[in-house]
C-alpha atoms as a PDB file:
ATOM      1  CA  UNK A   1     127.910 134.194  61.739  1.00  0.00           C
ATOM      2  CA  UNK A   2     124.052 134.220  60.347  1.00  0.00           C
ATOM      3  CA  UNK A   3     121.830 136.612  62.096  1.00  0.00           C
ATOM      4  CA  UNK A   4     120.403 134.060  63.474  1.00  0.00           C
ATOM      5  CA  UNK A   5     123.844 132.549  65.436  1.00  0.00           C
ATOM      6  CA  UNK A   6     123.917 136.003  66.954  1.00  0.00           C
ATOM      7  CA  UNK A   7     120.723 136.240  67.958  1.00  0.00           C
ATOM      8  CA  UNK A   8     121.452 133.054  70.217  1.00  0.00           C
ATOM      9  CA  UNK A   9     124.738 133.778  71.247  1.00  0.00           C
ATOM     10  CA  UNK A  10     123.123 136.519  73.013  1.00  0.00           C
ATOM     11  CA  UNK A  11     120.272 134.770  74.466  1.00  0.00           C
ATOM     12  CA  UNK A  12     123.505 132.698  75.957  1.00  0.00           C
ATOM     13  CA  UNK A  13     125.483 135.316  76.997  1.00  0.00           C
ATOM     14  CA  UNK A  14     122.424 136.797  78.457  1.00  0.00           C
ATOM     15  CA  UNK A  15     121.588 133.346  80.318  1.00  0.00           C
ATOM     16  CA  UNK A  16     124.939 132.650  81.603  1.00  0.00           C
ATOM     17  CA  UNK A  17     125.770 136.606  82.450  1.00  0.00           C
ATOM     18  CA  UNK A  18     122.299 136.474  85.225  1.00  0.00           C
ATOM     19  CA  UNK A  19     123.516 133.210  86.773  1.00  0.00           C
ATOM     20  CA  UNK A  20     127.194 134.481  87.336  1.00  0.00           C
ATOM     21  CA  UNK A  21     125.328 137.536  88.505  1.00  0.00           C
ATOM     22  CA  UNK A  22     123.585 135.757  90.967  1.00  0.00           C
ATOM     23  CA  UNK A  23     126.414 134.026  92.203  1.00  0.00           C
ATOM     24  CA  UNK A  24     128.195 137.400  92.685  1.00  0.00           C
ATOM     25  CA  UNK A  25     125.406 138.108  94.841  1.00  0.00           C
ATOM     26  CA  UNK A  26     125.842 134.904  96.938  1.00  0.00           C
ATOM     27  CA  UNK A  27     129.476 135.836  97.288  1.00  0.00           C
ATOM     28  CA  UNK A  28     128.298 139.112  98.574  1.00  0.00           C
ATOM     29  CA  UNK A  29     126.149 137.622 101.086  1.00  0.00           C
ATOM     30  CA  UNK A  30     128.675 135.131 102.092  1.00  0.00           C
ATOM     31  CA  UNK A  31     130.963 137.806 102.405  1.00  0.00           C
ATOM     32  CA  UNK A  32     128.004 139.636 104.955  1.00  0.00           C
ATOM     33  CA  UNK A  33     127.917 136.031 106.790  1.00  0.00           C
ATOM     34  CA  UNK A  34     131.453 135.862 107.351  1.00  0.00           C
ATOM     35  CA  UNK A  35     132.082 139.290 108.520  1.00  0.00           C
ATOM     36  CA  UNK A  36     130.518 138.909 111.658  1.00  0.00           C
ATOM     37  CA  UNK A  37     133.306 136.704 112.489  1.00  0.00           C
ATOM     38  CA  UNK A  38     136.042 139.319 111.662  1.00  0.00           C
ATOM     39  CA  UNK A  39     136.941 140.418 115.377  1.00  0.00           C
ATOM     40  CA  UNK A  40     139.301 138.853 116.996  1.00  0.00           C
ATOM     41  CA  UNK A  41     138.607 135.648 118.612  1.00  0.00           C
ATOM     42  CA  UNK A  42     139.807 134.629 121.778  1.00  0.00           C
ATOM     43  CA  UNK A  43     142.192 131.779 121.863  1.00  0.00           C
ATOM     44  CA  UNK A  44     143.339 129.560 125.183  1.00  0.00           C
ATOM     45  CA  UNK A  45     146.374 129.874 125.749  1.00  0.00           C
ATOM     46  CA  UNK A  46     147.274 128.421 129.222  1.00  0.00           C
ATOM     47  CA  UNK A  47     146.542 129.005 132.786  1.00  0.00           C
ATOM     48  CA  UNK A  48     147.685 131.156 135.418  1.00  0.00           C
ATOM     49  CA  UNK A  49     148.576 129.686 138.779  1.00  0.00           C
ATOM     50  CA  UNK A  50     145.265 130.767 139.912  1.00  0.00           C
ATOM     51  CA  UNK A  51     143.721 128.583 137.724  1.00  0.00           C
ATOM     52  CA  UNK A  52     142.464 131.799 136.013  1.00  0.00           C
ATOM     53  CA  UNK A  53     142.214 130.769 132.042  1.00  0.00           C
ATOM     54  CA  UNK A  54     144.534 132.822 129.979  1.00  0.00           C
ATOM     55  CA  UNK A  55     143.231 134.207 126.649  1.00  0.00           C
ATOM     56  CA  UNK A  56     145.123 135.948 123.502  1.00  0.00           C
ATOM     57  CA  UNK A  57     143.493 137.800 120.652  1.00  0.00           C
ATOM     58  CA  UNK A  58     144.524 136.297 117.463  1.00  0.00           C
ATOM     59  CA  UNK A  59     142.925 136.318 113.826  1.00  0.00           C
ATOM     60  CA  UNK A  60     140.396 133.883 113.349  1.00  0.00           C
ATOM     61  CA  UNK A  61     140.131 132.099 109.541  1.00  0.00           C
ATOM     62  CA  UNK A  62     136.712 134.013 109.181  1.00  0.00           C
ATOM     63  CA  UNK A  63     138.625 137.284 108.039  1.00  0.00           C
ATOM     64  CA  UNK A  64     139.918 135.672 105.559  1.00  0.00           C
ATOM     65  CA  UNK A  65     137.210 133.807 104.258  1.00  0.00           C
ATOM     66  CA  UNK A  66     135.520 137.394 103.606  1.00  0.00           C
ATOM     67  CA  UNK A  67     137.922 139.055 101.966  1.00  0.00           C
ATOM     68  CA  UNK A  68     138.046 136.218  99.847  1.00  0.00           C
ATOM     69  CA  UNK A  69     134.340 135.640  99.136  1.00  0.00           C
ATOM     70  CA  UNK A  70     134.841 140.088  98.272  1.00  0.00           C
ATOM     71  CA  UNK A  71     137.527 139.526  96.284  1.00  0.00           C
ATOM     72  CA  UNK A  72     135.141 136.686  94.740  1.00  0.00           C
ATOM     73  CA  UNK A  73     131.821 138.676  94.215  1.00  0.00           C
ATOM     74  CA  UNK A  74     133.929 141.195  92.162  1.00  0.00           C
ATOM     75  CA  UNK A  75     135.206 138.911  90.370  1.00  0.00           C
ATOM     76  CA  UNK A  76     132.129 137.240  89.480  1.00  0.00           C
ATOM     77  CA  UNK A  77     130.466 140.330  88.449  1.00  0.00           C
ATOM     78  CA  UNK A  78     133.179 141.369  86.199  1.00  0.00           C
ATOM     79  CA  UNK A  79     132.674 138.247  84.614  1.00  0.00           C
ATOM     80  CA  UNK A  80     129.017 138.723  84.383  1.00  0.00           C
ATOM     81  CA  UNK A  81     129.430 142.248  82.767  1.00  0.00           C
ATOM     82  CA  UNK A  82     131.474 140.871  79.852  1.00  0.00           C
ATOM     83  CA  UNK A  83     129.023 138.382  79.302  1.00  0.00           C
ATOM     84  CA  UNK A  84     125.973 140.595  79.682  1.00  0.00           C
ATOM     85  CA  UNK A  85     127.486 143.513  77.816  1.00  0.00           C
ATOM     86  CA  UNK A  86     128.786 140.491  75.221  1.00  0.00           C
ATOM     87  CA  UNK A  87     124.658 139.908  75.163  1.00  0.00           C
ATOM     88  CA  UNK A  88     124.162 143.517  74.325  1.00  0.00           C
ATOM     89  CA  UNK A  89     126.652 143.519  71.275  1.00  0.00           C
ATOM     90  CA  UNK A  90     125.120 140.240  69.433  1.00  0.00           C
ATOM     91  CA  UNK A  91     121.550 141.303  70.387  1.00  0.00           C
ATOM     92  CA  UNK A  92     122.762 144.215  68.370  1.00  0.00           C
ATOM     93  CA  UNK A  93     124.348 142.550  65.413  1.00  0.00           C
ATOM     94  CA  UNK A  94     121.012 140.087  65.418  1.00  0.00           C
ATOM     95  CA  UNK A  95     118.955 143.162  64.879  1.00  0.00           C
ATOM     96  CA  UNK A  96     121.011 145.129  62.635  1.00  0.00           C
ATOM     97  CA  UNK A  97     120.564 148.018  64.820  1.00  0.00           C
ATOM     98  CA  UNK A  98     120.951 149.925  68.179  1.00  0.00           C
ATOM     99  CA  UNK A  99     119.898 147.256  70.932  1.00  0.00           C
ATOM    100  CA  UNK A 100     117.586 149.294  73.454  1.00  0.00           C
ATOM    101  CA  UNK A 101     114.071 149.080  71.201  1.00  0.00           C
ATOM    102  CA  UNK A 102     112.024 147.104  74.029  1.00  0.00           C
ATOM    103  CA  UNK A 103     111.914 146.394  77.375  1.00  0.00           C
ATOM    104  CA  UNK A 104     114.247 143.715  77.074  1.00  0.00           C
ATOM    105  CA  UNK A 105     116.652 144.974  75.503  1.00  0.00           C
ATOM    106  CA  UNK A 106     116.266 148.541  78.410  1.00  0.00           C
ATOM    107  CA  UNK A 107     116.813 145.837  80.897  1.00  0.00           C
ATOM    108  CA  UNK A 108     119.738 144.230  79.084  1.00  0.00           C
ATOM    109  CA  UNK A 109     121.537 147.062  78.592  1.00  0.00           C
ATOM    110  CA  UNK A 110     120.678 148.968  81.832  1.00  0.00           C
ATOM    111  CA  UNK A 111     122.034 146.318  83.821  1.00  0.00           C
ATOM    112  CA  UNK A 112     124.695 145.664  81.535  1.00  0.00           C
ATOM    113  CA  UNK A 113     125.936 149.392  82.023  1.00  0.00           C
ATOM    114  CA  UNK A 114     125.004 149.533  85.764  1.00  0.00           C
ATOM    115  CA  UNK A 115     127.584 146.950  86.574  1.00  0.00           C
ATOM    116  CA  UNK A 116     130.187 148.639  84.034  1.00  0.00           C
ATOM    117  CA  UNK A 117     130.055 151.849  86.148  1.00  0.00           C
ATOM    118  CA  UNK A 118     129.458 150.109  89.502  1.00  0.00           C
ATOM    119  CA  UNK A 119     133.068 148.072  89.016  1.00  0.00           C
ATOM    120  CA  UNK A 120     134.848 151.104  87.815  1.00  0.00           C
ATOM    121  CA  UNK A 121     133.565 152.703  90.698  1.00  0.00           C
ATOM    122  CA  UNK A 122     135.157 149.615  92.388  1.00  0.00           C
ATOM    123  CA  UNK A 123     138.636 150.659  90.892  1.00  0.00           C
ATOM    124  CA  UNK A 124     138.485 153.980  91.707  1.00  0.00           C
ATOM    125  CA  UNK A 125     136.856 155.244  95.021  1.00  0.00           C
ATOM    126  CA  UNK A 126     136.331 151.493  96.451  1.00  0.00           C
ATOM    127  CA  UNK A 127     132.881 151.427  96.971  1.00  0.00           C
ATOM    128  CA  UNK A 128     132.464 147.381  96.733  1.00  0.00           C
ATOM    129  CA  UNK A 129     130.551 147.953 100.227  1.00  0.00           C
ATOM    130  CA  UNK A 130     127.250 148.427  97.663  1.00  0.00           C
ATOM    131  CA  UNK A 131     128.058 145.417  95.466  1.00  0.00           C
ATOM    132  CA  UNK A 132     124.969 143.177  97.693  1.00  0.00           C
ATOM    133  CA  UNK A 133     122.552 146.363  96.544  1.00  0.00           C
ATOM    134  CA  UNK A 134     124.130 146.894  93.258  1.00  0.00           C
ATOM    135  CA  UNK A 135     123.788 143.168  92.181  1.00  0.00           C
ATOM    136  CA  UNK A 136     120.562 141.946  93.758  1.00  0.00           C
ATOM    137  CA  UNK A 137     119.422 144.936  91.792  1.00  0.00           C
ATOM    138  CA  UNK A 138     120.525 143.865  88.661  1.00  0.00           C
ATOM    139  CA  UNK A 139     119.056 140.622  88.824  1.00  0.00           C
ATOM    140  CA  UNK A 140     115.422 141.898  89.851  1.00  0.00           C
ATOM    141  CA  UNK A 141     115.661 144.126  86.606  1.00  0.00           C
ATOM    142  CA  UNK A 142     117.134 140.989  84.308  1.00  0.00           C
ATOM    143  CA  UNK A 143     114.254 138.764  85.632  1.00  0.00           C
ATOM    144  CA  UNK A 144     111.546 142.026  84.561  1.00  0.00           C
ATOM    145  CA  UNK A 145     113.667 142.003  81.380  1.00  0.00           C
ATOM    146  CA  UNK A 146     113.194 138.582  81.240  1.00  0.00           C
ATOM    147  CA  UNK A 147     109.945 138.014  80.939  1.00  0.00           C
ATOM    148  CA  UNK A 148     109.514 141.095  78.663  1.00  0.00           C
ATOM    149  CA  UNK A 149     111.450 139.007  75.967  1.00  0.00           C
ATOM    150  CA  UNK A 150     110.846 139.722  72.247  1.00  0.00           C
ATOM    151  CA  UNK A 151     113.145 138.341  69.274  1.00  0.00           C
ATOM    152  CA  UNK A 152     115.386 140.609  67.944  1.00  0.00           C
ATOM    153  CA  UNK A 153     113.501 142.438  65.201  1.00  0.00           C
ATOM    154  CA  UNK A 154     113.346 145.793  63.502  1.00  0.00           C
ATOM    155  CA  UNK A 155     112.446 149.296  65.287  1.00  0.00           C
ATOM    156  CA  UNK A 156     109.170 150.742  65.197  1.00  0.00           C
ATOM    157  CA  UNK A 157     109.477 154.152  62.650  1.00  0.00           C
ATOM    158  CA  UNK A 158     109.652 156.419  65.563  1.00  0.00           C
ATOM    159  CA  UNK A 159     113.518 155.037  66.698  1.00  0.00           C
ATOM    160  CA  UNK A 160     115.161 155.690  63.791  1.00  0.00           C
ATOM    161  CA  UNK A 161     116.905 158.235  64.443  1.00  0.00           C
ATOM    162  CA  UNK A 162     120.637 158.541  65.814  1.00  0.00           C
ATOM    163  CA  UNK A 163     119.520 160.400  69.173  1.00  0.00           C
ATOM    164  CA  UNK A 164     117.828 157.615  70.035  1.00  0.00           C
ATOM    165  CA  UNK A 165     121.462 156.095  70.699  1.00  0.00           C
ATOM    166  CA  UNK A 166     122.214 159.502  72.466  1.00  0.00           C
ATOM    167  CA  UNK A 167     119.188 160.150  74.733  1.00  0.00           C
ATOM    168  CA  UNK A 168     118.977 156.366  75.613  1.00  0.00           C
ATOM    169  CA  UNK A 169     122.587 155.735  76.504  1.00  0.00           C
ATOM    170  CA  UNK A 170     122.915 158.948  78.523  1.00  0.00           C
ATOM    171  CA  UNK A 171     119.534 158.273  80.544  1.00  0.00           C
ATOM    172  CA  UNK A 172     121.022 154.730  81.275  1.00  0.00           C
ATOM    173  CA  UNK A 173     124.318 155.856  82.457  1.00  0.00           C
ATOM    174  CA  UNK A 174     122.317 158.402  84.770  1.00  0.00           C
ATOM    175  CA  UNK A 175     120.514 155.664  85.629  1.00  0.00           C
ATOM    176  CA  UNK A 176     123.495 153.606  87.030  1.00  0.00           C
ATOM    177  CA  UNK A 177     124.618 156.395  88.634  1.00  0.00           C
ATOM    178  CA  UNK A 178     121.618 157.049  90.714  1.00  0.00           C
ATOM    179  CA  UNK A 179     121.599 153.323  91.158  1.00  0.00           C
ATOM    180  CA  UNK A 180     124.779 153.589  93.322  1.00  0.00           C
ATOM    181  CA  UNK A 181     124.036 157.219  94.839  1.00  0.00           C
ATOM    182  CA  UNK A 182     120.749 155.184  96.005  1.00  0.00           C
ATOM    183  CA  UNK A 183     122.539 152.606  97.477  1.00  0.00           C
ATOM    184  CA  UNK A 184     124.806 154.354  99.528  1.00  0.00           C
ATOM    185  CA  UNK A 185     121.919 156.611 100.330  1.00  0.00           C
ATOM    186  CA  UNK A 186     120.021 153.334 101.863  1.00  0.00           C
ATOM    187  CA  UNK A 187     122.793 152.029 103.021  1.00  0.00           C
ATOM    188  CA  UNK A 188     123.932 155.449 105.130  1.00  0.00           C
ATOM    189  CA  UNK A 189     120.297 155.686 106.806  1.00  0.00           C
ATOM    190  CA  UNK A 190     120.897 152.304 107.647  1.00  0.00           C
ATOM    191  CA  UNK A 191     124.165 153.055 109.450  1.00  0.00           C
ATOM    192  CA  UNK A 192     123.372 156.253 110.679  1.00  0.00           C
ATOM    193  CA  UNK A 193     119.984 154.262 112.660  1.00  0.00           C
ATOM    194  CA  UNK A 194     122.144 151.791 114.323  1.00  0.00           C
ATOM    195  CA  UNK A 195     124.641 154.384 115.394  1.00  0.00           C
ATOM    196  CA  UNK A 196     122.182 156.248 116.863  1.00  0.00           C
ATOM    197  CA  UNK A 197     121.081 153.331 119.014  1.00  0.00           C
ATOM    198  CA  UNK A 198     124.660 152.011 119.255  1.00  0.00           C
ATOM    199  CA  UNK A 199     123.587 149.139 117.694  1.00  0.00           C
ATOM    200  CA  UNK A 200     125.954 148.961 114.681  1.00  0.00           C
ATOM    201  CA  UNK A 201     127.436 144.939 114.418  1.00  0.00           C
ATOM    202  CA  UNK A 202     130.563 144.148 112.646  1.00  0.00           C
ATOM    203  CA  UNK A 203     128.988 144.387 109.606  1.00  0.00           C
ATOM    204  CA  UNK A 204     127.620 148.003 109.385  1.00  0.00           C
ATOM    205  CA  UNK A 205     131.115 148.840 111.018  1.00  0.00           C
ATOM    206  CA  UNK A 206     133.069 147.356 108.157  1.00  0.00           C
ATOM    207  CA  UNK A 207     130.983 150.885 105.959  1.00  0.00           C
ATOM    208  CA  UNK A 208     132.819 153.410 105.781  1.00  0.00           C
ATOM    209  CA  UNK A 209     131.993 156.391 107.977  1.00  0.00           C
ATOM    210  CA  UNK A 210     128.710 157.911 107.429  1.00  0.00           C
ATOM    211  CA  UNK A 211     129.844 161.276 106.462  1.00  0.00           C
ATOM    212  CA  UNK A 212     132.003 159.614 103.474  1.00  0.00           C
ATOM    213  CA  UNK A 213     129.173 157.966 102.217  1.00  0.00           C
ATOM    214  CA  UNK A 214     126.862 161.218 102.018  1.00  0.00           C
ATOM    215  CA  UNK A 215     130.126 162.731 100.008  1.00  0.00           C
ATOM    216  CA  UNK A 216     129.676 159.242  97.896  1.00  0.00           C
ATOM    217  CA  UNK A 217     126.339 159.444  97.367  1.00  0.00           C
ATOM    218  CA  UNK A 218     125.993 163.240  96.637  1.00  0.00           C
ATOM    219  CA  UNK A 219     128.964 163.174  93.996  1.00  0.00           C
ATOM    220  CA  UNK A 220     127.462 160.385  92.092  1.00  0.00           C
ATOM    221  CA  UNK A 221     124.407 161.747  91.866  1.00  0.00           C
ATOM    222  CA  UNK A 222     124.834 165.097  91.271  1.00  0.00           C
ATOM    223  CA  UNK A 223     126.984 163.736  87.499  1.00  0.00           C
ATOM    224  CA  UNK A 224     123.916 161.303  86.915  1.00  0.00           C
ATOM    225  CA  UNK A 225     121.695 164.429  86.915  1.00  0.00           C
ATOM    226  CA  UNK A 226     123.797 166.589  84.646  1.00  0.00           C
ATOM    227  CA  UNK A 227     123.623 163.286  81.879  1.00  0.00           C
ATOM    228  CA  UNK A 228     119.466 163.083  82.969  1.00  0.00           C
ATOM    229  CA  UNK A 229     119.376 166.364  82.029  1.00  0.00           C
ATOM    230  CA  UNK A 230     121.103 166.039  79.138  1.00  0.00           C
ATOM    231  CA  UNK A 231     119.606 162.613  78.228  1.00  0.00           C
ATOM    232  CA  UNK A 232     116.033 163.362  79.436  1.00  0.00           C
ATOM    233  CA  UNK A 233     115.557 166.719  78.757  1.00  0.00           C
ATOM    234  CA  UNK A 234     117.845 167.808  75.652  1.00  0.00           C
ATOM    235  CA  UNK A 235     118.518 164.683  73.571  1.00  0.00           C
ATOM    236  CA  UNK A 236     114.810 163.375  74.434  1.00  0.00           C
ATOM    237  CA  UNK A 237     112.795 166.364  73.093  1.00  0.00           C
ATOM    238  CA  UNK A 238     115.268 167.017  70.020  1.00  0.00           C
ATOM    239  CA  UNK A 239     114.515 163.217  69.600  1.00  0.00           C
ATOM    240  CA  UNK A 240     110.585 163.777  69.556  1.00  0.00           C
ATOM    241  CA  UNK A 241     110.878 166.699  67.105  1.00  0.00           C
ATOM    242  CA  UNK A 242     112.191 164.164  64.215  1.00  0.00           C
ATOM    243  CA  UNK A 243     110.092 161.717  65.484  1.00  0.00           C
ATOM    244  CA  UNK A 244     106.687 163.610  66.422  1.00  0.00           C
ATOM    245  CA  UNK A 245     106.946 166.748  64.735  1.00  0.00           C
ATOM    246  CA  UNK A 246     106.882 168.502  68.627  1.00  0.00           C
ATOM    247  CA  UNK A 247     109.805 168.879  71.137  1.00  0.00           C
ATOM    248  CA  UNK A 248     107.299 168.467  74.550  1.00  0.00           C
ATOM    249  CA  UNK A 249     103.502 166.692  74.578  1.00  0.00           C
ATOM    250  CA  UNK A 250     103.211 165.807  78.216  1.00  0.00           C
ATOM    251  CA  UNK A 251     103.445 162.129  77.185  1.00  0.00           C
ATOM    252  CA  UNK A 252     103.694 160.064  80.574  1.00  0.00           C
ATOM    253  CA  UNK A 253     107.148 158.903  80.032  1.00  0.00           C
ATOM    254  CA  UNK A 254     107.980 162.599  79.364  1.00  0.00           C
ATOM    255  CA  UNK A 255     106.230 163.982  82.369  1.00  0.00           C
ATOM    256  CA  UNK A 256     108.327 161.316  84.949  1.00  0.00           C
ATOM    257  CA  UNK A 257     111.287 161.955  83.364  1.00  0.00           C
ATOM    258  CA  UNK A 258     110.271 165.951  84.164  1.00  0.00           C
ATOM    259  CA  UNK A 259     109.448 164.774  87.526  1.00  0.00           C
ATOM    260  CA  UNK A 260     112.683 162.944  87.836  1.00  0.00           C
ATOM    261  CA  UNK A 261     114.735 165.526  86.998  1.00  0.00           C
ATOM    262  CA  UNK A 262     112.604 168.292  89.450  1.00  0.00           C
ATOM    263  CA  UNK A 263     113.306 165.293  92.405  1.00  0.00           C
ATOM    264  CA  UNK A 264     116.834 165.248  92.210  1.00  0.00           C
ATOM    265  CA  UNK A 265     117.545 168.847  91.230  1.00  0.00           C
ATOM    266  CA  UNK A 266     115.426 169.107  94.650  1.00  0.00           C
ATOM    267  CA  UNK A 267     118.251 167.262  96.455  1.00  0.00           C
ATOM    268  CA  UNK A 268     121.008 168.997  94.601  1.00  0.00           C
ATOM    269  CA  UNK A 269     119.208 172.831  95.603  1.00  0.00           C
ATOM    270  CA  UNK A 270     119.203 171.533  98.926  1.00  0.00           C
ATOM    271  CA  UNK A 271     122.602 170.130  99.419  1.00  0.00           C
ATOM    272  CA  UNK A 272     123.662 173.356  97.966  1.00  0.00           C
ATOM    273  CA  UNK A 273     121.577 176.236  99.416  1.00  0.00           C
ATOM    274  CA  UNK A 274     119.954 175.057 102.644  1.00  0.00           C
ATOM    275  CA  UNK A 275     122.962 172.862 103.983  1.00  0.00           C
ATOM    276  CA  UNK A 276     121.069 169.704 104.200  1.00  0.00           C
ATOM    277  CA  UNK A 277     123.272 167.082 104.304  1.00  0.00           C
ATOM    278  CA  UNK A 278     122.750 163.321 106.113  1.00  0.00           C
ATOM    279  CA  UNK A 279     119.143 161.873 106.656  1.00  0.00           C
ATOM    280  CA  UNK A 280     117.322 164.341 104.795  1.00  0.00           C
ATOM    281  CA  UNK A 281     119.513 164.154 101.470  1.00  0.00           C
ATOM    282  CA  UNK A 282     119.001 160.315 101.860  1.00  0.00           C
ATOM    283  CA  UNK A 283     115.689 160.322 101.535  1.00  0.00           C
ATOM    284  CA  UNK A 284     115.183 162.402  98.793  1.00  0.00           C
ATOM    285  CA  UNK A 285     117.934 160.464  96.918  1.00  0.00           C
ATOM    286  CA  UNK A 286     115.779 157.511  97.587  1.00  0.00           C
ATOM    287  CA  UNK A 287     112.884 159.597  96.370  1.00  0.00           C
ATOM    288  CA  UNK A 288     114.352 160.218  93.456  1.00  0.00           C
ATOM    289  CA  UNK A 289     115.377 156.861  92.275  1.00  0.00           C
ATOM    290  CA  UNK A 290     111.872 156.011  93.163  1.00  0.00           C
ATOM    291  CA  UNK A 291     110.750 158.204  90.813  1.00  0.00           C
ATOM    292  CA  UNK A 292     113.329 157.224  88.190  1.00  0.00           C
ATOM    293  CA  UNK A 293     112.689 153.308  87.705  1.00  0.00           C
ATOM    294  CA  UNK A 294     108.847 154.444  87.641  1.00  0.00           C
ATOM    295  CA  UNK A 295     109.606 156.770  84.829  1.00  0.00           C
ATOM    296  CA  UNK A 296     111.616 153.680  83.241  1.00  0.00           C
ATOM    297  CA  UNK A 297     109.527 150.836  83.860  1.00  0.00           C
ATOM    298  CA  UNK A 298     106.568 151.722  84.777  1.00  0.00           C
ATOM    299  CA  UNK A 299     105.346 153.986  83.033  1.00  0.00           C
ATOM    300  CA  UNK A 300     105.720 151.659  79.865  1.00  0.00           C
ATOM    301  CA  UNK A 301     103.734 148.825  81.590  1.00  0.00           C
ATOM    302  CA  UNK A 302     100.998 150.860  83.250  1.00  0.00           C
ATOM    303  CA  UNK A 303     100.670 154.187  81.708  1.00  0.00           C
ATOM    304  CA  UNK A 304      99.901 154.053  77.977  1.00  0.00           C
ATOM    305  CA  UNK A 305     101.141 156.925  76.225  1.00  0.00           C
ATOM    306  CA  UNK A 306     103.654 157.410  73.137  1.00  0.00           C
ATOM    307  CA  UNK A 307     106.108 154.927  74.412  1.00  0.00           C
ATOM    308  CA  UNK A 308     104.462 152.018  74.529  1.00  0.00           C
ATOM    309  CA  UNK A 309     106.200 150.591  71.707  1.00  0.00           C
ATOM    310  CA  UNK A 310     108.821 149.842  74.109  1.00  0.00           C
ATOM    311  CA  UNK A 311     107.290 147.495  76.005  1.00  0.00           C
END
């Protein structure tokens, strides 16, 4: 294959990957829809002498139909990772290079690896509850990547070097992993509201409990900031000395990715020292990320600085 055939296999893969991805996320929601059918229906089953209508509980087809439409959406996005993370390889065969050099190709491969650590997440603690988050998620950030798209070309002279591949990769796994640790963060506040008001439905009651999702939440977050640390604030700065001659310049992206880090070392400190757990950990989780997908995205579309070749 020419550089060229790779270049639009990719562009393929990359098309095809963000539909099945959306479909994952309709079998998510169906799944949602569905779920609110999974008690037990009442079914007439004669009459008492009284004339009193008798009534057993059996399983209605709804269950069914949810567990299959779950059993769908993970299916779908397994399907959609091979094809994005396909996308990612040929995008970097096209290019002759590393493929994270613009903000198409961060969007490409963010997602790409987002959904890689979200399904083996899936195998190993079961946490296909965030898959509606996870998903919708991803296809926000492959529409932004979208409409960033550049042909596959060379890097700028500041990227060659081999920690870009180090400092990139490790800030994107991080990434993924607050991705999820956000999720169950939103969804736990969510939960924890309607069981305050004893308002939870069928669907919030199909989470687990609350307390397993803080534990959820605060374990994959707490290994995303040990590789942002690493990423952000080793790898990066070794990565500026080759390419700027200085380790630290208080460039913008440098300064969120400080800020980042300071966040959720906040919510770590706390978890640890002052025994906040719950409500309050949420919402600095959710902070955090906040903080993260500025330092990501936006500071390379609204804050000109050193990294603006990445746009």
């Amino acid at each position: 294959m020419t550089l060229a055939d790779y270049a639009e296999f990719s562009n393929y893969a990359a098309a095809s990957g963000t539909i099945v991805l959306a479909l994952a996320f309709l079998s998510y929601l169906a799944e949602l829809v569905f779920v609110r059918q999974e008690a037990k229906v009442p079914a007439v089953v004669g009459a008492a002498e009284s004339g009193e209508v008798l009534v057993a509980e059996e399983e209605g087809p709804a269950e069914k139909r949810s567990a299959v439409f779950s059993r769908i959406g993970v299916a779908l996005t397994v399907v959609s990772a091979g094809l994005l993370v396909a996308a990612v390889v040929t995008r970097g065969l096209a290019a002759e290079r590393v493929p994270w050099g613009n903000m198409y190709e961060f969007g490409l491969t963010g997602v790409s690896i987002a959904l890689v650590v979200y399904l083996v997440m899936v195998r190993l603690v079961a946490v296909q509850w965030v898959g509606p988050i996870v998903s919708g998620f991803g296809l926000a950030l492959l529409g932004l990547a979208t409409d960033a798209y550049v042909p596959a070309g060379p890097l700028v002279p500041a990227l060659h070097s081999y920690w870009l591949v180090i400092h990139v990769a490790a800030v994107m796994i991080a990434g993924a992993l607050f991705l999820v640790g956000a999720a169950a963060s939103a969804l736990y506040l969510v939960k924890e509201r309607a069981e305050q008001r004893a308002t939870a439905g069928p669907i919030l009651s199909r989470l687990p409990v609350i307390a397993a999702m803080d534990r959820i939440a605060y374990r994959v977050t707490a290994v995303g900031f040990v590789l942002w640390t690493f990423g952000a604030l080793i790898a990066g700065p070794i990565w500026a000395h080759y390419a700027w001659g200085r380790y630290w310049g208080w460039d913008p992206k440098e300064v969120w990715a400080f800020i980042t880090w300071v966040v959720y070392a906040c919510y770590l400190h706390a978890r640890a020292t002052a025994g906040w757990r719950g409500r309050r950990a949420a919402v600095i989780a959710l902070i955090g990320f906040a903080t993260f997908l500025f330092s990501y995205y936006g500071v390379n579309i609204f804050v000109p600085g050193l990294h603006s070749y990445a746009k």
